[in-house]
Protein backbone atom coordinates (compact mmCIF):
# COMPACT_ATOMS: atom_id res chain seq x y z
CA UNK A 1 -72.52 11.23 276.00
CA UNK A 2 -73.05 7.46 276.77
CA UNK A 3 -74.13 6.93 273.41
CA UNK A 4 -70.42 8.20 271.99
CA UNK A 5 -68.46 6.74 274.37
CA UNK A 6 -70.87 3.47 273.48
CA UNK A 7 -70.14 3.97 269.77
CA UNK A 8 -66.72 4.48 269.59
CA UNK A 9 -65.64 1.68 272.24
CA UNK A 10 -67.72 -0.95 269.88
CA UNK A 11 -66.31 0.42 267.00
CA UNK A 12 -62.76 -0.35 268.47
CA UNK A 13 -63.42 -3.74 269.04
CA UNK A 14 -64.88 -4.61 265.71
CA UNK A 15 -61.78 -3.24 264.22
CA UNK A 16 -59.39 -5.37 266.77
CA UNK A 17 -62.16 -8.37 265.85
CA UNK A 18 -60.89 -8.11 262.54
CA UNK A 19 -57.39 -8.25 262.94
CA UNK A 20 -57.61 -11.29 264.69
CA UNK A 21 -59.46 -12.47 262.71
CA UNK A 22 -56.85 -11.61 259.75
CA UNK A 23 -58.48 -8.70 257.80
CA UNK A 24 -56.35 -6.63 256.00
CA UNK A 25 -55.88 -2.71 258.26
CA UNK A 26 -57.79 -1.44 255.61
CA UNK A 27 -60.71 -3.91 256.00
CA UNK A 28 -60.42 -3.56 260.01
CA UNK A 29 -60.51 0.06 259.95
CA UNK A 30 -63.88 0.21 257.66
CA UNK A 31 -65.64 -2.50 259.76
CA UNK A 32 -64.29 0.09 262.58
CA UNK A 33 -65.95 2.97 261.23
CA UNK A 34 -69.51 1.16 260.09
CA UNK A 35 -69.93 0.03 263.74
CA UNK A 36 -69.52 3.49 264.63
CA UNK A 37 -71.66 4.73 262.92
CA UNK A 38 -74.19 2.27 263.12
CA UNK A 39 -74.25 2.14 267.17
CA UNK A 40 -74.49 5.86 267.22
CA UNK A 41 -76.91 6.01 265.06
CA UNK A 42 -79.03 3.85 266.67
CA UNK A 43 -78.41 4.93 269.81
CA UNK A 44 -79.46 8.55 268.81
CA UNK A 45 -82.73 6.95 267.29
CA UNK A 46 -83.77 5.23 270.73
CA UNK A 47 -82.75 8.46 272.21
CA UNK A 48 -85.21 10.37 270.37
CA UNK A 49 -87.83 7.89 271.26
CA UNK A 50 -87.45 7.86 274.86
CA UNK A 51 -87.92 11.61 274.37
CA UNK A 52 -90.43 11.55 272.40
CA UNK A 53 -92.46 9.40 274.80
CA UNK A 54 -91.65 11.53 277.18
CA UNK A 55 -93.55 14.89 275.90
């Protein structure tokens, strides 16, 4: 759950980075979506490591 919540808070402030930064919506909403995807996909990875350690 912590890895979602995570995920989806940094991928709202990359987007909001952008616009201040003066992207384009388009641009802010991509950069939005890769850090997304990228922090829960990383996060899932350690996950499964911890876990795996674990057994």
């Amino acid at each position: 759950m912590i890895v979602i919540e995570t995920s989806v808070i940094l991928g709202f402030l990359a987007g909001l980075l952008m616009i201040a930064l003066g992207a384009s919506p388009l641009t802010a909403v991509g950069a939005g979506g890769v850090a997304v995807a990228s922090c829960f996909g990383i996060g899932m990875g350690a996950a499964a490591y911890v876990k795996k350690q674990d057994a």
